[in-house]
Protein backbone atom coordinates (compact mmCIF):
# COMPACT_ATOMS: atom_id res chain seq x y z
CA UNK A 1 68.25 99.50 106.00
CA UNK A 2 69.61 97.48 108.52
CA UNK A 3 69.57 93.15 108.32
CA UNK A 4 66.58 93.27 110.85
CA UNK A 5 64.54 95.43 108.68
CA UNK A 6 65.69 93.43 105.26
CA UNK A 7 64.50 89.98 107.33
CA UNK A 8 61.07 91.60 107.93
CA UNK A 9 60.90 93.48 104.46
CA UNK A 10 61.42 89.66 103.10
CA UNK A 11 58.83 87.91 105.32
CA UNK A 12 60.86 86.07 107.65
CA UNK A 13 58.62 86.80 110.04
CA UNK A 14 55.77 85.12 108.33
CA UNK A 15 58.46 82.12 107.43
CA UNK A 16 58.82 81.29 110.84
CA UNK A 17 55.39 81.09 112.39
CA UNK A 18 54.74 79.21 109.04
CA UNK A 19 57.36 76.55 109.39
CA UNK A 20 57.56 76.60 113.06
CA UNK A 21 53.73 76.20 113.31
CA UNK A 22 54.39 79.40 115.58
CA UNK A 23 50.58 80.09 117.47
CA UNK A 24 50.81 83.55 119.39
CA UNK A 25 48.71 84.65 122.13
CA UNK A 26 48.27 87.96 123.65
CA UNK A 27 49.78 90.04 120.61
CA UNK A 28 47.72 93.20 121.51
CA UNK A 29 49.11 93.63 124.51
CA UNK A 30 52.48 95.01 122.86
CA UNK A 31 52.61 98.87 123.09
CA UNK A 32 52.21 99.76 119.22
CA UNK A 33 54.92 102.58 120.15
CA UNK A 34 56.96 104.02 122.83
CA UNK A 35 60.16 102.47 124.72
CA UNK A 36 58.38 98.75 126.57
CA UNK A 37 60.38 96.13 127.48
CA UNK A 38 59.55 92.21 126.19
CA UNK A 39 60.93 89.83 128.61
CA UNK A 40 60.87 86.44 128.27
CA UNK A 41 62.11 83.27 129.20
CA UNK A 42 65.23 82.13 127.67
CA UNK A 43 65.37 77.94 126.04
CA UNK A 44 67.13 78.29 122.81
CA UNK A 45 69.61 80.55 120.80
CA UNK A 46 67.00 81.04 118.17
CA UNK A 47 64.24 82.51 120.71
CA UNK A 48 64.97 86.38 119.35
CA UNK A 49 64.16 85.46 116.36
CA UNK A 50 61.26 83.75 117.33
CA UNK A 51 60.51 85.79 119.73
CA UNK A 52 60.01 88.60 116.58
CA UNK A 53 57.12 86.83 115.21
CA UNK A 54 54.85 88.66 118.63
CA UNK A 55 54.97 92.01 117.46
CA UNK A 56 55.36 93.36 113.70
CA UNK A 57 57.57 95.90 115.81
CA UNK A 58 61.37 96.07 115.81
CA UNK A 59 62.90 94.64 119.05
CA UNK A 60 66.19 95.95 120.20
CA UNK A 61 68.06 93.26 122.04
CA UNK A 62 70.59 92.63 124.15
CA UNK A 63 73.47 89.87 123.50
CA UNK A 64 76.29 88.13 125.17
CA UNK A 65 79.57 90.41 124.84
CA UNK A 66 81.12 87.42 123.80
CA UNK A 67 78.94 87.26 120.30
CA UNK A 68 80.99 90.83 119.15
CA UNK A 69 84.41 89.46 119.97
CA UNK A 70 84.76 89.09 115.92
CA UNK A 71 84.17 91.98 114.23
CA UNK A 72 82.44 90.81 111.35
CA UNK A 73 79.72 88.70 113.85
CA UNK A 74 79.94 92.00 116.04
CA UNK A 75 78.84 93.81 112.61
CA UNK A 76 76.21 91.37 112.20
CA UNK A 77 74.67 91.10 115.58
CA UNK A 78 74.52 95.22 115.85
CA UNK A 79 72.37 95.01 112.06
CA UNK A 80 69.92 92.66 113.48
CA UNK A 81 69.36 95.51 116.44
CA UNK A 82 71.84 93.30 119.13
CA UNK A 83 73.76 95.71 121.28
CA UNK A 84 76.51 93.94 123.43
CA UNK A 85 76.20 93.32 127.59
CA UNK A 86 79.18 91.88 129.84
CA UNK A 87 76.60 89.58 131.98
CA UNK A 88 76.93 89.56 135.54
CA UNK A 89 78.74 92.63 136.36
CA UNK A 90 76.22 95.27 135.95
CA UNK A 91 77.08 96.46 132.63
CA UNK A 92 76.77 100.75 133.02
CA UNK A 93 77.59 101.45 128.98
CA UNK A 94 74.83 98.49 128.03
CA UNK A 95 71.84 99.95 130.41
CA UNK A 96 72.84 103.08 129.23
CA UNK A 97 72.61 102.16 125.46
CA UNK A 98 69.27 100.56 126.76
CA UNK A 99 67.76 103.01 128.78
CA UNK A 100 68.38 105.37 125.70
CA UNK A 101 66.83 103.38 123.26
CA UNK A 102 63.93 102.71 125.39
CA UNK A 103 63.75 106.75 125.69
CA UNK A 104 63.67 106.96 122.16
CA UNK A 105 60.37 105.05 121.94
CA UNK A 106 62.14 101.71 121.16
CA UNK A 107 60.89 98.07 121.56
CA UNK A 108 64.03 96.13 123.74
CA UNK A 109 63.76 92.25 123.94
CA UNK A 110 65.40 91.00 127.28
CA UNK A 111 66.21 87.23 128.36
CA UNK A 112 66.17 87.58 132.55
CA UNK A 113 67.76 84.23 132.73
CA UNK A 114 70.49 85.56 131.30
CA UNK A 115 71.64 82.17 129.11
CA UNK A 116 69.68 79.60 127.50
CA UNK A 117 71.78 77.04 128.97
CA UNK A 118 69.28 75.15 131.89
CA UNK A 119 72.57 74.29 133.67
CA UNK A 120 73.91 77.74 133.59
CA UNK A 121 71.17 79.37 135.01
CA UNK A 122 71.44 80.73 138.38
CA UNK A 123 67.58 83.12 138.47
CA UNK A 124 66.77 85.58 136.84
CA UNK A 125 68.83 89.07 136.32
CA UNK A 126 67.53 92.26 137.61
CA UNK A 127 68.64 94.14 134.56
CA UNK A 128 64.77 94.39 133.16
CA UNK A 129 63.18 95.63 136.43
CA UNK A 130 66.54 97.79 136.81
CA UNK A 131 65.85 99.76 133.40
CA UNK A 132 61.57 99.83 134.10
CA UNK A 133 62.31 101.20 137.49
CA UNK A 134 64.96 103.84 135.79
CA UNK A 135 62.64 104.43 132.30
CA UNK A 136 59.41 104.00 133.46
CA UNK A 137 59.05 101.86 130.64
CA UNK A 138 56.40 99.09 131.29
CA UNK A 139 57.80 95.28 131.59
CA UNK A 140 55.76 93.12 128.87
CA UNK A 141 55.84 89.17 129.63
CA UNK A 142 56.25 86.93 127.44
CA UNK A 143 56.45 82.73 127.84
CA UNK A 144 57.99 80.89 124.96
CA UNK A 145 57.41 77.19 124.93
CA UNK A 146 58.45 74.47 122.10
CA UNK A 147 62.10 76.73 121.25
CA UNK A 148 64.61 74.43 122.98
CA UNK A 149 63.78 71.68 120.44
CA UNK A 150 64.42 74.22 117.58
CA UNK A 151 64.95 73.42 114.55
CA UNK A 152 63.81 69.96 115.25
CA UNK A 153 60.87 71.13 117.36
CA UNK A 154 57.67 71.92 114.85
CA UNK A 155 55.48 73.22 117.12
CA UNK A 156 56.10 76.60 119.18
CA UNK A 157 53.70 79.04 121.41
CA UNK A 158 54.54 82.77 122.27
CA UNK A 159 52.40 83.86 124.95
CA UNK A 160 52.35 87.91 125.65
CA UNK A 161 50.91 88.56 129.06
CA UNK A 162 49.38 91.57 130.85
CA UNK A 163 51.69 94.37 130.72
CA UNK A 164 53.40 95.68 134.16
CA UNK A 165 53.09 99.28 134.46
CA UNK A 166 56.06 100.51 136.64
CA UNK A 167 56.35 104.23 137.75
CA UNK A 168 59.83 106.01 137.40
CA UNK A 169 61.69 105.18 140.82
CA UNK A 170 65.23 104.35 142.11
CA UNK A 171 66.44 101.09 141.32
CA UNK A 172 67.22 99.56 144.55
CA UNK A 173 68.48 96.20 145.13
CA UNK A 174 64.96 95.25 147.14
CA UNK A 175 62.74 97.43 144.70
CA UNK A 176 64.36 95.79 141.51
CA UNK A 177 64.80 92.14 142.80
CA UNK A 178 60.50 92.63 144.42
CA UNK A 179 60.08 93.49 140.42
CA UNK A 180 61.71 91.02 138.58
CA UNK A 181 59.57 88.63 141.39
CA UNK A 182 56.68 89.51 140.32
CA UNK A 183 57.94 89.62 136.40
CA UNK A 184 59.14 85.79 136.69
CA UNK A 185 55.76 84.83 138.09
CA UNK A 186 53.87 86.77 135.60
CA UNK A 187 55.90 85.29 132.39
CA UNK A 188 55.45 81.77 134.01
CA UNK A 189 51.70 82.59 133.92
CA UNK A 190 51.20 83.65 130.45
């Protein structure tokens, strides 16, 4: 048993929507199985584990390659289902670790924006569309609002949006950056 499964075997899950006055929205519309990809908008370091609380599901996710630079954090972040990404370059080993885990039926939570720093971000990252377009594995919205305040914050809202269903294709600059369009517009309306 790994530390994500011990969190939700202890109800953290339930913790957090309870002290965090956590109201979800749109629930359903997470595949109960096979590879999908949550992607959501990024305010807060604690929005993947808030962002657990819309789907009783384990979500894989993927973390800032600077977060494993100690190996005991590294240990930690890979129990709680974090596999590391160098941002900005592309990353080949992380999509591949991805695009496997998606192939193995797995739930992956992905932050577009890349950092939850306002000032840092530059628009969103076309790794999500990238791995849909290569898996075939539908792109699942998701708008978090109330996180940035967190922990002082009481009050949050998860909202899961309509599912994009995206055939297997070649992951072109213009086809991916057209997708994670459409995927910014579709998590800002959720």
């Amino acid at each position: 048993m790994n530390a994500y499964q011990l969190l939700h075997r202890i109800g953290f899950r339930d913790f957090t929507r309870v002290l965090y006055r956590v109201e979800v929205t749109g629930s359903e519309r997470v595949p109960a199985s096979g590879g999908a990809i949550l992607a959501s908008n990024h305010a807060s370091i604690a929005d993947p584990f808030i962002l657990a609380v819309a789907t009783k599901r384990e979500i894989h996710y993927m973390a800032k390659a600077e977060l494993f630079g100690n190996r005991l954090l590294g240990a930690i972040f890979r129990s709680l289902n974090a596999f590391p990404v160098e941002r900005g370059g592309g990353d080949r080993t992380a999509m591949s670790e991805a695009a496997a885990l998606l192939g193995r039926g797995a739930l992956l939570g992905i932050f577009p924006q890349g950092t939850s720093k306002v000032e840092r971000q530059i628009g969103w990252h076309r790794g999500a569309a990238r791995l849909a377009l290569t898996t075939g594995a539908p792109l699942i919205p998701v708008r978090m609002t109330g996180t940035r305040g967190w922990p002082w914050r009481t009050r949050v809202r998860i909202a899961v949006g309509e599912p994009i269903v995206v055939g297997v294709e070649q992951p072109t600059i213009a086809a991916a950056k057209s997708l994670t369009d459409r995927l910014e517009q579709a998590v800002a309306a959720a």
